[in-house]
Protein backbone atom coordinates (compact mmCIF):
# COMPACT_ATOMS: atom_id res chain seq x y z
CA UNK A 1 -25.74 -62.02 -28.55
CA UNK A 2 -28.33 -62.70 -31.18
CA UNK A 3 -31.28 -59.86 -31.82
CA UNK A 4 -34.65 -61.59 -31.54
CA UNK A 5 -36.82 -61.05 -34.60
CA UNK A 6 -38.86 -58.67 -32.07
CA UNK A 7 -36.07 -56.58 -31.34
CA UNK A 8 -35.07 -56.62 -34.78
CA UNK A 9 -38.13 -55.16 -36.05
CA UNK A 10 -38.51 -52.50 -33.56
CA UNK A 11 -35.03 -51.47 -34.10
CA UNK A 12 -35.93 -50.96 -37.58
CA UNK A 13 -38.86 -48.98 -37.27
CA UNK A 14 -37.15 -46.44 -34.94
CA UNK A 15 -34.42 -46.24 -37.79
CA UNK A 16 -36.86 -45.68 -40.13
CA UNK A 17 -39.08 -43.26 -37.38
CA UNK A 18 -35.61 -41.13 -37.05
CA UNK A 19 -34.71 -41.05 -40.79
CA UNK A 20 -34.17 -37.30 -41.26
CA UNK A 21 -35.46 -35.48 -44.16
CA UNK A 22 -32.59 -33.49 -46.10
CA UNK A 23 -30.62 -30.55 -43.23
CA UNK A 24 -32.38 -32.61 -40.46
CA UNK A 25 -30.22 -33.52 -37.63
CA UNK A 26 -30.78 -36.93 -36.02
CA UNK A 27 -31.34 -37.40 -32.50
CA UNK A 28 -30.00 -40.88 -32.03
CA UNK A 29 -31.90 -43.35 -29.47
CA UNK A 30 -29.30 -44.20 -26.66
CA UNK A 31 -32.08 -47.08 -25.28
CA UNK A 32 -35.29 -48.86 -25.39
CA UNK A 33 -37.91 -49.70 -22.89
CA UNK A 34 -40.79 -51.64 -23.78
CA UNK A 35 -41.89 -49.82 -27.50
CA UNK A 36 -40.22 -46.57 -26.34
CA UNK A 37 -36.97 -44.56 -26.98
CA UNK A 38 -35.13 -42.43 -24.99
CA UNK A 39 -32.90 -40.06 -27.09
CA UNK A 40 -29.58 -39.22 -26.57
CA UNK A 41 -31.06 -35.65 -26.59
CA UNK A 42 -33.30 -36.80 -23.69
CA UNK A 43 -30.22 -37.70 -21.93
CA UNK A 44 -28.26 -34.47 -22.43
CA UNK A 45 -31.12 -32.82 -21.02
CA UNK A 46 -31.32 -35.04 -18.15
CA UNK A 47 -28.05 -34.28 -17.53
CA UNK A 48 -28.21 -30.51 -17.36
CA UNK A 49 -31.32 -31.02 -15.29
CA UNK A 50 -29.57 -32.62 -12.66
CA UNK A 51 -26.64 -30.26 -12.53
CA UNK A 52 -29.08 -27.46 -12.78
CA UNK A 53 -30.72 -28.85 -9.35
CA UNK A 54 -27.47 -30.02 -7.14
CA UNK A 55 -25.78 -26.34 -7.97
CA UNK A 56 -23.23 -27.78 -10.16
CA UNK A 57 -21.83 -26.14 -13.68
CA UNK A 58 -23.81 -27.10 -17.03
CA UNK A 59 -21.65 -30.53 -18.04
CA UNK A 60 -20.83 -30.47 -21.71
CA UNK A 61 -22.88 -31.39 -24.51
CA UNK A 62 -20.83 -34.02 -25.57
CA UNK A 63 -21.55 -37.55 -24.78
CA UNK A 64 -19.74 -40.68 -25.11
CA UNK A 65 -19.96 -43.87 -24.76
CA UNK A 66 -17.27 -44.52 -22.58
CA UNK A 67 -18.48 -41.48 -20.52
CA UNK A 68 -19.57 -42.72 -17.23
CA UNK A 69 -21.67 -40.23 -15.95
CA UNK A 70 -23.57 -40.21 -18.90
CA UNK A 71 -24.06 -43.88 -18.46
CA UNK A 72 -25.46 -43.29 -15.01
CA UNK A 73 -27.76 -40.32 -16.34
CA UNK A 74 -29.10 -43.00 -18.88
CA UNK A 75 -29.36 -45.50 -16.36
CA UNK A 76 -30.94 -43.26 -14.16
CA UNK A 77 -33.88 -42.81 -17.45
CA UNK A 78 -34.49 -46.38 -17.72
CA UNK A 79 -34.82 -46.81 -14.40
CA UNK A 80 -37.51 -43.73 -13.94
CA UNK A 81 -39.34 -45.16 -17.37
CA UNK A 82 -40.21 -48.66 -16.06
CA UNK A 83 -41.47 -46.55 -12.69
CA UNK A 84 -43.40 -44.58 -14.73
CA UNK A 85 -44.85 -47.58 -17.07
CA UNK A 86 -45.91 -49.41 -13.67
CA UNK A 87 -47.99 -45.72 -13.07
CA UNK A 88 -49.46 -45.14 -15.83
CA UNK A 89 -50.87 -49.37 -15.74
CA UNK A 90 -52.13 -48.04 -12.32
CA UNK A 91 -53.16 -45.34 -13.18
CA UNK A 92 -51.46 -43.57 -10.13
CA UNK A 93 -52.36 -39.94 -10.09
CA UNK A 94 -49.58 -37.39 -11.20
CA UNK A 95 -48.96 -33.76 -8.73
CA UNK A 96 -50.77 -30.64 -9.27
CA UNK A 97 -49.23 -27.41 -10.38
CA UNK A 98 -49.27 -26.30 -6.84
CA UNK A 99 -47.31 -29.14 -5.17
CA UNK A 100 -44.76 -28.93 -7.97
CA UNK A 101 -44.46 -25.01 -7.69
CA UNK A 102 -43.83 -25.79 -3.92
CA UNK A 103 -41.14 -28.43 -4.99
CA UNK A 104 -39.51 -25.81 -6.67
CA UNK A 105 -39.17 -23.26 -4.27
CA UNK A 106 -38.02 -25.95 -1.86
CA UNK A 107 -34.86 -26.78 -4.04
CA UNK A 108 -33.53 -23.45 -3.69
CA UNK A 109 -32.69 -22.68 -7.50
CA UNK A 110 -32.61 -19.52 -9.12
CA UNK A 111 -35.40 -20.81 -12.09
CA UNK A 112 -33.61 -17.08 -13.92
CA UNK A 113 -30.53 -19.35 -14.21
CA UNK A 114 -32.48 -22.12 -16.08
CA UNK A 115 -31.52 -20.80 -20.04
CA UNK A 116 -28.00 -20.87 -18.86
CA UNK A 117 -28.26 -24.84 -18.59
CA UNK A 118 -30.04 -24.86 -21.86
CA UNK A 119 -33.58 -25.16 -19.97
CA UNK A 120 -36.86 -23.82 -19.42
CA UNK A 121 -39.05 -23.35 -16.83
CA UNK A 122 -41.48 -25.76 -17.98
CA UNK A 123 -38.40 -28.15 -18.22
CA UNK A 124 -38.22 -27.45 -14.47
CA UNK A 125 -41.73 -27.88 -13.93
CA UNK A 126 -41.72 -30.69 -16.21
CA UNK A 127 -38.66 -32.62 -13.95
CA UNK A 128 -40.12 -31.56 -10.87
CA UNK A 129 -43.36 -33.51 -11.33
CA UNK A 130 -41.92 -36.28 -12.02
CA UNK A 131 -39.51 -36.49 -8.96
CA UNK A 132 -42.36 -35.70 -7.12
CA UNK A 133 -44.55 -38.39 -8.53
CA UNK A 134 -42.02 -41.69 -8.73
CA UNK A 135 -41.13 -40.11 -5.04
CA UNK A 136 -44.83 -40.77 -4.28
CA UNK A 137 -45.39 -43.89 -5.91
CA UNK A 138 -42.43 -45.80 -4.18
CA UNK A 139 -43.06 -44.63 -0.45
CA UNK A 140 -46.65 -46.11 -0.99
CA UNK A 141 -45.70 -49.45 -3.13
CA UNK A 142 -42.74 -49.60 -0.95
CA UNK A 143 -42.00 -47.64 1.95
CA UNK A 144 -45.40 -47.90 3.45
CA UNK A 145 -44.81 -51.62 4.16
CA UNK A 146 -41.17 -51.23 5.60
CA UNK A 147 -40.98 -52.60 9.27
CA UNK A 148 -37.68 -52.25 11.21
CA UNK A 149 -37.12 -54.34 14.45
CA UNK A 150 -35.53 -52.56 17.60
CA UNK A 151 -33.55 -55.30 16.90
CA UNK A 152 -32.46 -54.07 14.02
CA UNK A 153 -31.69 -50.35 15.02
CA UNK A 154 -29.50 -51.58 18.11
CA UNK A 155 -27.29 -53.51 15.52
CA UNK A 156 -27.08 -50.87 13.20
CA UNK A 157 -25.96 -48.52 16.30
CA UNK A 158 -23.20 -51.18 17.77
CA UNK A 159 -21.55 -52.28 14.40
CA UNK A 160 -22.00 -49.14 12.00
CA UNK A 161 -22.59 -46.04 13.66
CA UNK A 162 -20.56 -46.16 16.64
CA UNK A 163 -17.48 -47.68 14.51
CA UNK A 164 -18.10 -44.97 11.80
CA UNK A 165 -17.69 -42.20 15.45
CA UNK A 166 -14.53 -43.77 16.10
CA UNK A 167 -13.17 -43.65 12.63
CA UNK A 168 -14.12 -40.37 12.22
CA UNK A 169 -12.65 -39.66 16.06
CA UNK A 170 -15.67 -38.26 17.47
CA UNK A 171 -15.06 -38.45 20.86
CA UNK A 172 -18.75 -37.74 22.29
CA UNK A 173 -20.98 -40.66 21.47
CA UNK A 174 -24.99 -40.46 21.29
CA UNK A 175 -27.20 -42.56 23.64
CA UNK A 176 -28.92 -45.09 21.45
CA UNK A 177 -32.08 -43.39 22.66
CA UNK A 178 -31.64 -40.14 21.30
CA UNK A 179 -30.98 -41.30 17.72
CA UNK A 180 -33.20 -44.24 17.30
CA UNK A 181 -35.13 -42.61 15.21
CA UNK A 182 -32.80 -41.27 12.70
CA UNK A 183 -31.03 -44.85 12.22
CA UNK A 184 -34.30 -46.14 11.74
CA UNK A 185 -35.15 -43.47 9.29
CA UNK A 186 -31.93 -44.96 7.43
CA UNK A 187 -32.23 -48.64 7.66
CA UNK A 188 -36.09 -47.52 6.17
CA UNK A 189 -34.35 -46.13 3.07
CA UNK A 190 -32.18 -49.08 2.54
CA UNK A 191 -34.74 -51.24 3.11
CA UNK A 192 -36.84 -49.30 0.39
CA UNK A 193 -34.17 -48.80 -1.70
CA UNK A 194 -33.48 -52.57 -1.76
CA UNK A 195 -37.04 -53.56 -2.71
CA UNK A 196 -37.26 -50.92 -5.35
CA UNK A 197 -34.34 -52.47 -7.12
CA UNK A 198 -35.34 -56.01 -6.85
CA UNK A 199 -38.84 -55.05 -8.62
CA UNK A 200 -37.36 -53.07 -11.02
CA UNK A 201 -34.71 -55.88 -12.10
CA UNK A 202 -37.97 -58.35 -12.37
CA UNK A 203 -39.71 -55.84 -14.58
CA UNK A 204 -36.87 -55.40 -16.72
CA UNK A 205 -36.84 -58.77 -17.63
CA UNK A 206 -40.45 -59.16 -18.78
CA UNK A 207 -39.99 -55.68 -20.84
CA UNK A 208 -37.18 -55.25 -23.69
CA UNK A 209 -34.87 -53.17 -22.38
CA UNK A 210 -32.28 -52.26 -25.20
CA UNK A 211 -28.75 -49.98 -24.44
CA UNK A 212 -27.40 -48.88 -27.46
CA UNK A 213 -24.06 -46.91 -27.99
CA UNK A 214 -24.21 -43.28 -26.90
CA UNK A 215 -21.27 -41.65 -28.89
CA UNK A 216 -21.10 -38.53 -31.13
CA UNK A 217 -21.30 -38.47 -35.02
């Protein structure tokens, strides 16, 4: 695929931008969106981030191109940088220290445990604003507008849920009244989930988004 004279120039500068002066080590960009890089550095941390979070072991430091969890942790970067471009053109106004300390606490981490993932707690702090923020931002550009017909719900009940029961072979099943609102709670998310990835597809293809090779030296 040929490199438009655009993407040929910012590629440059960043080249030139990372140059390391002699015993420097260079953090190599593993994408691009819109004029900005995200490091392969910035990806190892959002890895351990994420671990650090769901209770899972510190992953290793290596990264690879053919690695796909480190694909989806990169992925996962873009997607939260066009989110957060969209904000900041908004101006849509970031959480306080006190709903992100009460974020915290509501994970159920040990924030002691944090240097053992290679993280601090204003790395924590840091990550936990900004869940808290793109959270925020797409339940009231998306969410908020979601309507789901009873229709809708009783489908989702006769053709999903109560086949899932039988697979599963749960013999008692739940009147339709008593969890209408969970399934609609669900077909919400899917229906948010859904928007949110058809606006972020259009914005990525009115801003350069650029995946390079994440690989070690």
């Amino acid at each position: 695929m040929k490199t438009s004279i655009i993407e040929r120039a910012l590629l440059i500068s960043l080249i030139l931008g990372a140059w390391p002066v002699r015993g420097e080590i260079i953090d190599r960009v593993a994408a691009v969106v819109g004029r900005l890089p995200i490091t392969r550095s910035e990806v190892q941390k959002e890895a351990r981030l994420e671990a650090f979070f769901s209770h899972r072991p510190a992953p290793s430091a290596r990264l690879s191109a053919a690695d796909a969890d480190s694909r989806a942790v990169l992925e996962r970067l873009i997607r939260q940088r066009l989110i957060r471009y969209e904000m900041e053109q908004t101006q849509f106004p970031s959480a306080d220290d006190a709903q992100v300390e009460k974020w915290l606490r509501e994970q159920g981490v040990t924030l002691a445990a944090a240097p053992d993932y290679g993280l601090t707690e204003q790395d924590l702090a840091d990550y936990g604003r900004r869940q808290i923020d793109i959270l925020r931002f797409v339940d009231l550009r998306f969410k908020s507008g979601v309507e789901i017909p009873a229709q809708q719900v009783d489908a989702y009940y006769e053709h999903t849920l109560l086949p899932e029961l039988a697979r599963r072979a749960v013999a008692e099943r739940p009147p339709l009244d008593q969890v209408r609102g969970q399934i609609k709670q669900i077909l919400v998310e899917e229906q948010t989930n859904e928007l949110l990835d058809n606006w972020l597809a259009e914005l990525r293809t009115h801003m350069l988004v650029r995946v390079m090779e994440i690989e070690q030296p």
